[in-house]
PDB file of N, CA and C in Angstrom:
ATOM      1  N   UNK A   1       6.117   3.849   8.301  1.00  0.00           N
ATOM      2  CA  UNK A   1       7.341   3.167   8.633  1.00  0.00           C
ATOM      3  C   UNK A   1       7.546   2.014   7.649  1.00  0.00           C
ATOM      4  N   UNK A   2       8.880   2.017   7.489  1.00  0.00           N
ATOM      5  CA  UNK A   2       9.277   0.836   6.204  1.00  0.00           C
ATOM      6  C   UNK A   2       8.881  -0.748   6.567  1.00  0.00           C
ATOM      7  N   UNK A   3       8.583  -2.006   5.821  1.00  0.00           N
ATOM      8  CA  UNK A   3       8.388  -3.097   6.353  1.00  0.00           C
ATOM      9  C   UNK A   3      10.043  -2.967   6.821  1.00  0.00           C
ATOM     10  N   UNK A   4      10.366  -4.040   8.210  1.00  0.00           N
ATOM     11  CA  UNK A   4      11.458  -4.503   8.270  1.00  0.00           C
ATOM     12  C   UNK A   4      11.772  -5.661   7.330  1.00  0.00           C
ATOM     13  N   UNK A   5      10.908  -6.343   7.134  1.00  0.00           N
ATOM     14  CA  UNK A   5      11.169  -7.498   6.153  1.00  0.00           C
ATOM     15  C   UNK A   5      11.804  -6.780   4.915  1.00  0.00           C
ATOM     16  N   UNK A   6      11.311  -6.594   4.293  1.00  0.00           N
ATOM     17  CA  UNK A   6      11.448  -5.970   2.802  1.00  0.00           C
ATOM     18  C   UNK A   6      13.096  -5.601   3.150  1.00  0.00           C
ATOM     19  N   UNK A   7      13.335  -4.717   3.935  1.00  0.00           N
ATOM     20  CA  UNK A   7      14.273  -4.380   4.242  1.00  0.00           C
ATOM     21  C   UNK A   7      15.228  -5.128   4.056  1.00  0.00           C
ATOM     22  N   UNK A   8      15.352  -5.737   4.932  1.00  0.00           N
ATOM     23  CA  UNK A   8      15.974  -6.876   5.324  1.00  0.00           C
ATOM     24  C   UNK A   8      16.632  -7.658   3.997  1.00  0.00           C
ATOM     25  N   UNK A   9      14.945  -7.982   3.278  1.00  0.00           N
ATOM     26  CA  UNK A   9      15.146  -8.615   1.876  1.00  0.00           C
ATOM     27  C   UNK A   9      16.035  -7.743   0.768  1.00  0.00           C
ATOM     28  N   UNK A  10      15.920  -6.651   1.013  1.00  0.00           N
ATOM     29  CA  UNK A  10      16.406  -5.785   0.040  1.00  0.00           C
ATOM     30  C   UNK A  10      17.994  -5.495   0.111  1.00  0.00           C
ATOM     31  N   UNK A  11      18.468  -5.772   1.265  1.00  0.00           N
ATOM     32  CA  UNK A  11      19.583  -5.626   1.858  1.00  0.00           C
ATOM     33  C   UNK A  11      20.343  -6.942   1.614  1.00  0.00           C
ATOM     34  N   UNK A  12      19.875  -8.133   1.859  1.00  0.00           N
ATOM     35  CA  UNK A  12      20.469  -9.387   1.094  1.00  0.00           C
ATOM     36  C   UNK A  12      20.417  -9.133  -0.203  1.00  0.00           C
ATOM     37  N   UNK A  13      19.262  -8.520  -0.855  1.00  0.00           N
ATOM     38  CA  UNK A  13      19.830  -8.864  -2.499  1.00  0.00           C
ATOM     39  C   UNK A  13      20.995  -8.094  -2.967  1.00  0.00           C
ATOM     40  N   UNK A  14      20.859  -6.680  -2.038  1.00  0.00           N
ATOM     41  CA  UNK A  14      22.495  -6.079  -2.630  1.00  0.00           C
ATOM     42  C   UNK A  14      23.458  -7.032  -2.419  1.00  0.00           C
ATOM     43  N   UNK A  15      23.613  -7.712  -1.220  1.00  0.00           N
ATOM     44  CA  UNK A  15      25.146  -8.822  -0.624  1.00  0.00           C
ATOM     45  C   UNK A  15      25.140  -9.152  -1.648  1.00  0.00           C
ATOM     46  N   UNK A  16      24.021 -10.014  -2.223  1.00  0.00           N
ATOM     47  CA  UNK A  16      24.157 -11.069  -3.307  1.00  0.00           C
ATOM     48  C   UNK A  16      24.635 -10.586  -4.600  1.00  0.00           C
ATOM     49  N   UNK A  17      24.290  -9.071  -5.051  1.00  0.00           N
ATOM     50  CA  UNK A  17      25.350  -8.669  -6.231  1.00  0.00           C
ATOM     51  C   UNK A  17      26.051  -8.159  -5.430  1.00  0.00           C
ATOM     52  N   UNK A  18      26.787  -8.392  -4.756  1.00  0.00           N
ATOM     53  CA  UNK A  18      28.362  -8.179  -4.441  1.00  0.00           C
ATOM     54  C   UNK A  18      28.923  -9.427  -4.885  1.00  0.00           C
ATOM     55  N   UNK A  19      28.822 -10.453  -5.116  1.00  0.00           N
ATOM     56  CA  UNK A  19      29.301 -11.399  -5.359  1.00  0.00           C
ATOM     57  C   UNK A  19      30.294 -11.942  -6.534  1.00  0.00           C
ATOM     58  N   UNK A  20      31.370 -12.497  -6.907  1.00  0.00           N
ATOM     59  CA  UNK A  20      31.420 -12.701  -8.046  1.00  0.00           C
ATOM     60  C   UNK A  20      31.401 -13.414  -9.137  1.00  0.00           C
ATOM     61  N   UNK A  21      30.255 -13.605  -9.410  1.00  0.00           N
ATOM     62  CA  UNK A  21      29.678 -14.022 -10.529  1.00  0.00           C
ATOM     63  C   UNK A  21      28.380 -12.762 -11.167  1.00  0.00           C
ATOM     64  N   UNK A  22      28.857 -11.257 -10.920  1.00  0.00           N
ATOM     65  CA  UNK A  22      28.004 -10.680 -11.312  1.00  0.00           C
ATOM     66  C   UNK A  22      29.102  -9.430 -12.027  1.00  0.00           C
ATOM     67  N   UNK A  23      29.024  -9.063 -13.021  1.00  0.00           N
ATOM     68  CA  UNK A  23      30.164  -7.952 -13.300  1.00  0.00           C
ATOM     69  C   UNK A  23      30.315  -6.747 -12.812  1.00  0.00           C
ATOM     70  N   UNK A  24      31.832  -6.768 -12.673  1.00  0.00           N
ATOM     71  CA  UNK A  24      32.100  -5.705 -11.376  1.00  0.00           C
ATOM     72  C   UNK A  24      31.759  -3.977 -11.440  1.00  0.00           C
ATOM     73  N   UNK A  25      30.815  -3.487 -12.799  1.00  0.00           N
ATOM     74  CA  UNK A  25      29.853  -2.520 -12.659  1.00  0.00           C
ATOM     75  C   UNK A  25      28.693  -2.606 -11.644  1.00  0.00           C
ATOM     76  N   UNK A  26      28.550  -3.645 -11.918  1.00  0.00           N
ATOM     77  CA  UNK A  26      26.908  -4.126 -10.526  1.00  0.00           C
ATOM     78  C   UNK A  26      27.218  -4.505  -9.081  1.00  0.00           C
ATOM     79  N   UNK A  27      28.937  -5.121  -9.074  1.00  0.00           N
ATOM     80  CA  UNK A  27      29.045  -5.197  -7.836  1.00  0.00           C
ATOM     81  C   UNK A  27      29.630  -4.000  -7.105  1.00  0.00           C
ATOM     82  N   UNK A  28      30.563  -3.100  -8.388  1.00  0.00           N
ATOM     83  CA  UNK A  28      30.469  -1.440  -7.498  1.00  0.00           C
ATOM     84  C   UNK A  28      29.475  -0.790  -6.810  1.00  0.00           C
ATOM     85  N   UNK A  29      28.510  -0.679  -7.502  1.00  0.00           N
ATOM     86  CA  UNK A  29      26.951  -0.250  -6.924  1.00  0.00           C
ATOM     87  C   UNK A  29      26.491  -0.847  -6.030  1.00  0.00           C
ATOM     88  N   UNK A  30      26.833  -2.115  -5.502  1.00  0.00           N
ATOM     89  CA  UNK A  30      25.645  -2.580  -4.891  1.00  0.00           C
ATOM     90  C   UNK A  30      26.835  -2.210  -3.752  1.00  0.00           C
ATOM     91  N   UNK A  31      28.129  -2.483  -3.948  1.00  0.00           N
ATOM     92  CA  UNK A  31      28.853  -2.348  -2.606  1.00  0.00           C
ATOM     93  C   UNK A  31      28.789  -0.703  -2.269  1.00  0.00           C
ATOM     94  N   UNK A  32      28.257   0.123  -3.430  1.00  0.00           N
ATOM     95  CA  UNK A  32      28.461   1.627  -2.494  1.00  0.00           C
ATOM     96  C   UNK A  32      27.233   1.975  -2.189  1.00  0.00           C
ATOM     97  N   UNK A  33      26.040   1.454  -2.487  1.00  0.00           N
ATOM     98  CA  UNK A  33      25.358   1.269  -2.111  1.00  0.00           C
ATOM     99  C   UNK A  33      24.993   0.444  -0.431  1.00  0.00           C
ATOM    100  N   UNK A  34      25.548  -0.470  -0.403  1.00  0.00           N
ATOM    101  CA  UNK A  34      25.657  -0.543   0.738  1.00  0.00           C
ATOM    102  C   UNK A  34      26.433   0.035   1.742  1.00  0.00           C
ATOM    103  N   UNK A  35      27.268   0.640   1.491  1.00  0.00           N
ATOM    104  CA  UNK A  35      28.183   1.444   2.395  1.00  0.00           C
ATOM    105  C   UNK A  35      27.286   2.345   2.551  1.00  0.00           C
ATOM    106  N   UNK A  36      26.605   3.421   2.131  1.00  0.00           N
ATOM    107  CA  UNK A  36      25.412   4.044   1.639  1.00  0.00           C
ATOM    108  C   UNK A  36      24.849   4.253   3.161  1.00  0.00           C
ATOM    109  N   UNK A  37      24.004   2.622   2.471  1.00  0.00           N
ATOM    110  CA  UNK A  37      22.496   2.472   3.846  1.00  0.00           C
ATOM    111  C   UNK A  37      23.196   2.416   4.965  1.00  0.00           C
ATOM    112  N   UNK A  38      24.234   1.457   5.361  1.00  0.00           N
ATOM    113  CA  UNK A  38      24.510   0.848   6.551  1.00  0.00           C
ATOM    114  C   UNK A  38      26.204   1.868   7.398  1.00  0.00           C
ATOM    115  N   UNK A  39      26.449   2.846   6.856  1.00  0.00           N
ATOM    116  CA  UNK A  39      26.972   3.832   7.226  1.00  0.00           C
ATOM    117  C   UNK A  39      26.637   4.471   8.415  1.00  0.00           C
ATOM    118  N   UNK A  40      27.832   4.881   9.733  1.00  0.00           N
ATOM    119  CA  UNK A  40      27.321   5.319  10.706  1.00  0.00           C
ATOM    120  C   UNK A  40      26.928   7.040  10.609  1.00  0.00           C
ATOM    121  N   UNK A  41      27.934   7.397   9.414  1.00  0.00           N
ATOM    122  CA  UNK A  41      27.459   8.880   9.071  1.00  0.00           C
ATOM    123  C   UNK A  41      25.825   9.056   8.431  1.00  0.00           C
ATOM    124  N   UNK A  42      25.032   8.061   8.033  1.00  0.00           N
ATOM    125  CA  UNK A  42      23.600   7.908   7.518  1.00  0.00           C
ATOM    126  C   UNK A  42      22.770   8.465   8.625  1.00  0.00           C
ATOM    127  N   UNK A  43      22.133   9.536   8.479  1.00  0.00           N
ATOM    128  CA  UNK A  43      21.415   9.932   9.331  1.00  0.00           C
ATOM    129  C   UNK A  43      20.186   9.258   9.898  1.00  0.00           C
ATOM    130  N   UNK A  44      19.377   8.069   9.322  1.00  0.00           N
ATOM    131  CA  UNK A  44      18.859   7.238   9.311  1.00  0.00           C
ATOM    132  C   UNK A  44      19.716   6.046  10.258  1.00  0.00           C
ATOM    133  N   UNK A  45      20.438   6.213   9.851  1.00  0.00           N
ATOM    134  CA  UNK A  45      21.425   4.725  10.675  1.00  0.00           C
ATOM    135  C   UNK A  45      20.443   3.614  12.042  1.00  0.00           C
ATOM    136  N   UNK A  46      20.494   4.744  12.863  1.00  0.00           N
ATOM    137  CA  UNK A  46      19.711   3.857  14.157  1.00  0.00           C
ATOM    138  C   UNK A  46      18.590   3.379  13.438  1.00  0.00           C
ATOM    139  N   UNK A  47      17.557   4.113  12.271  1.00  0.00           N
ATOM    140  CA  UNK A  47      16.644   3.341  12.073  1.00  0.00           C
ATOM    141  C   UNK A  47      16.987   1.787  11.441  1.00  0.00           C
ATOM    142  N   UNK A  48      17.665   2.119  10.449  1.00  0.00           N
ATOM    143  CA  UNK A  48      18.445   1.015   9.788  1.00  0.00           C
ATOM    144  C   UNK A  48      18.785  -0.143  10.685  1.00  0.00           C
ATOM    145  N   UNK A  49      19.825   0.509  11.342  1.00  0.00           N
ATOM    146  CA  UNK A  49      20.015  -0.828  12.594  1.00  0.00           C
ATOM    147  C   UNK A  49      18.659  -1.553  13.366  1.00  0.00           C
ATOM    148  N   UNK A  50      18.076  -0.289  13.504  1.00  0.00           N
ATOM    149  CA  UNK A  50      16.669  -0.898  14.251  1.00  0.00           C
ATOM    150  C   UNK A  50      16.113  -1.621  13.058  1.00  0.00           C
ATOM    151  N   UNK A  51      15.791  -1.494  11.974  1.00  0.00           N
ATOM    152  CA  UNK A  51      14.983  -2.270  11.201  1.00  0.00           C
ATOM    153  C   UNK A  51      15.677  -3.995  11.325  1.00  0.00           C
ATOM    154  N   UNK A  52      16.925  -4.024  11.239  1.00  0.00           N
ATOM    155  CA  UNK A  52      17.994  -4.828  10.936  1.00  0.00           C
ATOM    156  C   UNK A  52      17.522  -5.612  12.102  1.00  0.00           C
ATOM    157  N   UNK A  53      17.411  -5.234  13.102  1.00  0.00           N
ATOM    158  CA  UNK A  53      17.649  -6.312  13.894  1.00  0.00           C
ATOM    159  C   UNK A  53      16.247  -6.622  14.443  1.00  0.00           C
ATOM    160  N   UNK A  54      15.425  -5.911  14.153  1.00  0.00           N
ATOM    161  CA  UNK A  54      14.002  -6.352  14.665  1.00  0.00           C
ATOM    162  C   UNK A  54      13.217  -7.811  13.840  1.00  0.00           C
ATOM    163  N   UNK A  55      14.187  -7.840  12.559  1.00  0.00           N
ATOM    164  CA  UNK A  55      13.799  -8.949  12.372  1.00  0.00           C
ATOM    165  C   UNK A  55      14.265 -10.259  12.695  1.00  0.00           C
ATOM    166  N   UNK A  56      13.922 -11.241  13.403  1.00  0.00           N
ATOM    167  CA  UNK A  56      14.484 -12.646  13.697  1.00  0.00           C
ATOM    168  C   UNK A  56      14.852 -13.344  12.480  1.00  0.00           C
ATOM    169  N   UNK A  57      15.781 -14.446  12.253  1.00  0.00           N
ATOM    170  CA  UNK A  57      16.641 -14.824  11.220  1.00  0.00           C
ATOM    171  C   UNK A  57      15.085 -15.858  10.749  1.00  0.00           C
ATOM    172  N   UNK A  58      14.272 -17.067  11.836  1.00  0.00           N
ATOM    173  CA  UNK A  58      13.536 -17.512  11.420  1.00  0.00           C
ATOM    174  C   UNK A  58      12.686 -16.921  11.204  1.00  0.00           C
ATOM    175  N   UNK A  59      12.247 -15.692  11.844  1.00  0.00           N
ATOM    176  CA  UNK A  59      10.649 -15.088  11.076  1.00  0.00           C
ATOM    177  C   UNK A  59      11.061 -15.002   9.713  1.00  0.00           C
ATOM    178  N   UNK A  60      12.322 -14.159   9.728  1.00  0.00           N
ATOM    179  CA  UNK A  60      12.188 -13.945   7.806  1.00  0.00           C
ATOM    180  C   UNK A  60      12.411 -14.722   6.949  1.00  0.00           C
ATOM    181  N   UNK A  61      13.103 -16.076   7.141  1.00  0.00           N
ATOM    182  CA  UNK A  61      12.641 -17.201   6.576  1.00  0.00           C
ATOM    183  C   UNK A  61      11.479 -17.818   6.018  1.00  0.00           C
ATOM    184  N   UNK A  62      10.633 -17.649   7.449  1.00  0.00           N
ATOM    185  CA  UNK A  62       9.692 -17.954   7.314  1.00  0.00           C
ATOM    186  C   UNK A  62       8.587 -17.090   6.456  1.00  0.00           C
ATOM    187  N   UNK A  63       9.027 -15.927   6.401  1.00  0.00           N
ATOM    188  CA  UNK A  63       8.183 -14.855   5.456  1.00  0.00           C
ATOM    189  C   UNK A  63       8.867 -15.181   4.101  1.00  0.00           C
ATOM    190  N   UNK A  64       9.667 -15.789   3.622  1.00  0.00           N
ATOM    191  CA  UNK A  64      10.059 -15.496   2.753  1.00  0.00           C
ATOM    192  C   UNK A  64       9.692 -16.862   2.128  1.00  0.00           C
ATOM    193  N   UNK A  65       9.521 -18.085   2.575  1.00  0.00           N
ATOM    194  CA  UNK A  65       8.606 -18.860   2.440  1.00  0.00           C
ATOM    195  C   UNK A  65       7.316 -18.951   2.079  1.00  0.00           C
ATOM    196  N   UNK A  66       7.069 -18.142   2.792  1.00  0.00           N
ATOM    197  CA  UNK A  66       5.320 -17.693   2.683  1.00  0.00           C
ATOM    198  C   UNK A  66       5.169 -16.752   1.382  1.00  0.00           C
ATOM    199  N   UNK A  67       6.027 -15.798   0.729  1.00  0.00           N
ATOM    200  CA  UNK A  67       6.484 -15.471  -0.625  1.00  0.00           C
ATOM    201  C   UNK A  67       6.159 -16.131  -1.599  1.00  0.00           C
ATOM    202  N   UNK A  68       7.441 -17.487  -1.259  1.00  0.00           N
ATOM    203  CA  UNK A  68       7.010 -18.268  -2.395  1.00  0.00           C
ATOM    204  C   UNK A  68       6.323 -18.898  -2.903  1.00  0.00           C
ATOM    205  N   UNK A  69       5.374 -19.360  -1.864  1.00  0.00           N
ATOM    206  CA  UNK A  69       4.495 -20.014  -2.307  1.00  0.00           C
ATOM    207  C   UNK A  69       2.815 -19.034  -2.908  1.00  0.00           C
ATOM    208  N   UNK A  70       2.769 -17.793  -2.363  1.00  0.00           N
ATOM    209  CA  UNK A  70       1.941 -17.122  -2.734  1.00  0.00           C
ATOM    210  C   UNK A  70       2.088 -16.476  -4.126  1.00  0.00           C
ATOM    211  N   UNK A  71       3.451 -16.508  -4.589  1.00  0.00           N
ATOM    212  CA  UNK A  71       3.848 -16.792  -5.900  1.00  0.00           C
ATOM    213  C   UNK A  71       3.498 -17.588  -6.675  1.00  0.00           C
ATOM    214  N   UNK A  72       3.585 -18.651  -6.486  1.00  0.00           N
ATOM    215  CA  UNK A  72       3.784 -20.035  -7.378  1.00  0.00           C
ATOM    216  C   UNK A  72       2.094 -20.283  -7.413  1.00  0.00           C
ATOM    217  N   UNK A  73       2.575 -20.608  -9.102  1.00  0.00           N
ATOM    218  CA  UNK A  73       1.671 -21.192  -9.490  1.00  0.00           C
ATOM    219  C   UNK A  73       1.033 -22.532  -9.695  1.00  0.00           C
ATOM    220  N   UNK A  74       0.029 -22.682  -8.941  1.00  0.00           N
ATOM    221  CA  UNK A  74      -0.286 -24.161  -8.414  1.00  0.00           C
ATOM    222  C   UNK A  74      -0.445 -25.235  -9.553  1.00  0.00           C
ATOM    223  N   UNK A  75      -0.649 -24.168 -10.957  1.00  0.00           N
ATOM    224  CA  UNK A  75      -1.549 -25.712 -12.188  1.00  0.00           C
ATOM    225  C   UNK A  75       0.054 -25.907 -12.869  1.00  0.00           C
ATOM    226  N   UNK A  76       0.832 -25.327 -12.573  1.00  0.00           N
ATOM    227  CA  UNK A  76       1.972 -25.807 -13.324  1.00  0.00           C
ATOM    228  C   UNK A  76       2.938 -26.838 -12.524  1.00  0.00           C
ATOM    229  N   UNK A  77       2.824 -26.984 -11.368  1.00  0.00           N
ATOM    230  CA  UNK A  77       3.580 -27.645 -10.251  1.00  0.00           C
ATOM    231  C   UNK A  77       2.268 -28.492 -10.029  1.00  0.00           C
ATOM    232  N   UNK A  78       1.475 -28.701 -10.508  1.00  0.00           N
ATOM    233  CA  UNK A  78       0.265 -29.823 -10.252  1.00  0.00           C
ATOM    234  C   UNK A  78       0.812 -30.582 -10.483  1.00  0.00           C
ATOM    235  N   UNK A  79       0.689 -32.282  -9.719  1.00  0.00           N
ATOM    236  CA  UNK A  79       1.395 -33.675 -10.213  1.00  0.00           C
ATOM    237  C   UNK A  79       0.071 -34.090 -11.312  1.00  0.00           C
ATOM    238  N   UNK A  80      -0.580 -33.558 -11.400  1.00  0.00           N
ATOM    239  CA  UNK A  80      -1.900 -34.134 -12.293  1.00  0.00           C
ATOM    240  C   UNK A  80      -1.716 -33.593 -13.556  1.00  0.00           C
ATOM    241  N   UNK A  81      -0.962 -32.596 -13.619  1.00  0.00           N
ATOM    242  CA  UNK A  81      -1.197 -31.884 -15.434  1.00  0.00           C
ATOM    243  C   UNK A  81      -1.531 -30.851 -15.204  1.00  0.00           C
ATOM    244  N   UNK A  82      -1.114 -30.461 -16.351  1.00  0.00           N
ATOM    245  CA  UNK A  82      -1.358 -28.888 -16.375  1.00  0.00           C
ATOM    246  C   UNK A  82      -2.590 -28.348 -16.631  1.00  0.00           C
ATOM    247  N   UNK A  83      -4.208 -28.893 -17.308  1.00  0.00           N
ATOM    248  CA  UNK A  83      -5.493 -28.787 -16.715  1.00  0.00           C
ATOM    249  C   UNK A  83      -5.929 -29.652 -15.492  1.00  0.00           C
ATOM    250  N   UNK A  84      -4.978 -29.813 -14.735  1.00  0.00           N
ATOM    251  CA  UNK A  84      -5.728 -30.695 -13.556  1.00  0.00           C
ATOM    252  C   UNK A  84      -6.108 -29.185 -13.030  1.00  0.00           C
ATOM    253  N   UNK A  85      -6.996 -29.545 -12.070  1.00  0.00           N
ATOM    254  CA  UNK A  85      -7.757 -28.701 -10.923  1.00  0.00           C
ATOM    255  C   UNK A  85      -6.693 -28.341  -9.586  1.00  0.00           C
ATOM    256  N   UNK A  86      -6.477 -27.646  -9.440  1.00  0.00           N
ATOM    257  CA  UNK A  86      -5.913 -27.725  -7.925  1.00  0.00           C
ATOM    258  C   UNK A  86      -6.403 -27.002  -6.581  1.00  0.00           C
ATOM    259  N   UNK A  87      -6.237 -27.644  -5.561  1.00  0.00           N
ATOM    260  CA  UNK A  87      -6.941 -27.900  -4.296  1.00  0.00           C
ATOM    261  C   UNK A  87      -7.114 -26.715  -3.908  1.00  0.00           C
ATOM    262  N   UNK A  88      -6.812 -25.224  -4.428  1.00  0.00           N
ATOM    263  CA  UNK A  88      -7.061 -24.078  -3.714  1.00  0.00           C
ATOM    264  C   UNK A  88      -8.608 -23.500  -4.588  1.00  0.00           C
ATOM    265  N   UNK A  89      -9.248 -23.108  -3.807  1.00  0.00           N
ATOM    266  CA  UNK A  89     -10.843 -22.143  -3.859  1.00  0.00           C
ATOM    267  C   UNK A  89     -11.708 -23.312  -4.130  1.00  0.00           C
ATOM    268  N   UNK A  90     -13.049 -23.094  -4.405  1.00  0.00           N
ATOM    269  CA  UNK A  90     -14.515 -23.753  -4.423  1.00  0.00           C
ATOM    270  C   UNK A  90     -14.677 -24.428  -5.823  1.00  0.00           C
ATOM    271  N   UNK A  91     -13.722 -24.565  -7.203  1.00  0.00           N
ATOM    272  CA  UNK A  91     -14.214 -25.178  -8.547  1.00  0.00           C
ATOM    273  C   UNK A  91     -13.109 -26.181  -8.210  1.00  0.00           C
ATOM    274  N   UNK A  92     -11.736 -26.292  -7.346  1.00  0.00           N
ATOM    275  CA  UNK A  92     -10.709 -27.270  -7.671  1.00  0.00           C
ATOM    276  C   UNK A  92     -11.135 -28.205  -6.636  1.00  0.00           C
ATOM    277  N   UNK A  93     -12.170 -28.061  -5.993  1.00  0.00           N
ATOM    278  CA  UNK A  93     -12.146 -29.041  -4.824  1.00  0.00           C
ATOM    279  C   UNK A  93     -12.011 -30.896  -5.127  1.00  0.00           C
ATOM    280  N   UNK A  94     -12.911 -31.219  -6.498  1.00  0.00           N
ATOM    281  CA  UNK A  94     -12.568 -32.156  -6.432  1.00  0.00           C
ATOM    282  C   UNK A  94     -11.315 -32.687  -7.463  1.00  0.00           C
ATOM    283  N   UNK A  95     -11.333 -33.639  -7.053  1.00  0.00           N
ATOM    284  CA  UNK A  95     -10.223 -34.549  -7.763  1.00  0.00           C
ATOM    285  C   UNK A  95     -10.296 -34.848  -9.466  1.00  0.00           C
ATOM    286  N   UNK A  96      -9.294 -35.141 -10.442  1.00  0.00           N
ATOM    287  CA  UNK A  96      -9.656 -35.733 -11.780  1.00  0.00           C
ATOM    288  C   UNK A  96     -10.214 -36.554 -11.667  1.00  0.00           C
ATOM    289  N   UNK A  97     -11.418 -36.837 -12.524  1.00  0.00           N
ATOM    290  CA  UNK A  97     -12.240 -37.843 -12.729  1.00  0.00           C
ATOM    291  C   UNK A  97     -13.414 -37.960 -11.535  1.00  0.00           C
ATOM    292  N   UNK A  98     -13.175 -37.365 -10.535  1.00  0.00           N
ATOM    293  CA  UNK A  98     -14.485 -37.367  -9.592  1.00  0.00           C
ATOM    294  C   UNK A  98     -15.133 -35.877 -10.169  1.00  0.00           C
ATOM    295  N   UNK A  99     -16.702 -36.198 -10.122  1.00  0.00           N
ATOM    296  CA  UNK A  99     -18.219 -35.271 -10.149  1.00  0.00           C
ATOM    297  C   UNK A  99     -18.036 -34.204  -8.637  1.00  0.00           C
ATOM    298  N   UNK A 100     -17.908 -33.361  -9.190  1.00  0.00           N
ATOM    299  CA  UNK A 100     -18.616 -31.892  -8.655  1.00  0.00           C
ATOM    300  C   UNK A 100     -19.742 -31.847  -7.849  1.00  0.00           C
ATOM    301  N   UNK A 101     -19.771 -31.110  -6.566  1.00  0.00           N
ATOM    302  CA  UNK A 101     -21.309 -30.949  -6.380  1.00  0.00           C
ATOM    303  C   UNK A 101     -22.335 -30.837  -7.196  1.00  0.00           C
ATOM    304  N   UNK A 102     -22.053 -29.992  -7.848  1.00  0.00           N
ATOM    305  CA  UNK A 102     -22.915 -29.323  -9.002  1.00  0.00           C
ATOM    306  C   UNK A 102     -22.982 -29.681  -9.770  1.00  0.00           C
ATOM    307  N   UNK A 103     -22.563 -31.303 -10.857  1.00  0.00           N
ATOM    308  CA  UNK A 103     -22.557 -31.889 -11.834  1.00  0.00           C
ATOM    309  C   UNK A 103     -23.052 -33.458 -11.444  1.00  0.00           C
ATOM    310  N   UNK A 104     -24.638 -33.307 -10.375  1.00  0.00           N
ATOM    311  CA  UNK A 104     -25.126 -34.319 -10.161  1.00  0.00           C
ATOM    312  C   UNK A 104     -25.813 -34.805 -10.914  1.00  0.00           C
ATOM    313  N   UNK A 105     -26.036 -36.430 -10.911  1.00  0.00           N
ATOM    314  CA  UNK A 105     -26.759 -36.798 -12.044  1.00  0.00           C
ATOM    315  C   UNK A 105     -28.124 -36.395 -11.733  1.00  0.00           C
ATOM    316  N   UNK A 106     -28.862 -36.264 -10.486  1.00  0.00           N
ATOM    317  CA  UNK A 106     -29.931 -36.023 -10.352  1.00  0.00           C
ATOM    318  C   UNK A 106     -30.182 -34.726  -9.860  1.00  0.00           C
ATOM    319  N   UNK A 107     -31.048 -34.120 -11.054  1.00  0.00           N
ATOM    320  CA  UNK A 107     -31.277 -32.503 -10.620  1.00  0.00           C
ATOM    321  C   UNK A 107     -31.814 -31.976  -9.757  1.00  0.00           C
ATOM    322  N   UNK A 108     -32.872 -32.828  -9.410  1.00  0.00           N
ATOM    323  CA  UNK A 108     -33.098 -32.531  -7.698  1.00  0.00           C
ATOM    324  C   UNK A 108     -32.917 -32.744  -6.682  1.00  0.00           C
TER     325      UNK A 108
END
């Protein structure tokens, strides 16, 4: 079974080339395209609708949130620089200029 999310997502990005600021080759397609999916003659349809509405407006927000940030790349959006360390896994833990577990002065 299809994610509903994705769906969902995939279905806003056609709206969005419908729009105009996109040339009206891309917004033909995306609009017959959507006539397409969301058609009551689509034999699929009820699924469609069912996908459509099983998702809540804040869950997919909220998934789509959770997107971006699993995207993004943390050393470039670092406020420290672009070799700073950042706070995700076991080598970024500490801070610039603070010692490492493992870079104690005393070896034993």
């Amino acid at each position: 079974m299809p994610n509903p999310y994705h769906y969902r997502s995939t279905i806003n990005r056609l709206t969005r080339l419908t729009g105009p600021s996109h040339p009206g080759y891309i917004r033909l397609r995306a609009v017959i395209s959507l006539l397409r999916e969301l058609s009551p003659a689509n034999p699929r349809s009820a699924a469609n609708n069912q996908m459509l509405q099983a998702v809540d407006p804040y869950e997919f927000a909220r998934h789509k949130l959770r997107d971006l940030y699993d995207r993004a790349d943390l050393t470039k959006t670092s406020p420290l620089g672009e070799g700073a360390p950042h706070l995700c896994g076991a080598e970024g833990a500490a801070f610039a200029g603070e010692k490492s577990p493992e870079e104690d002065d005393d070896p034993l």
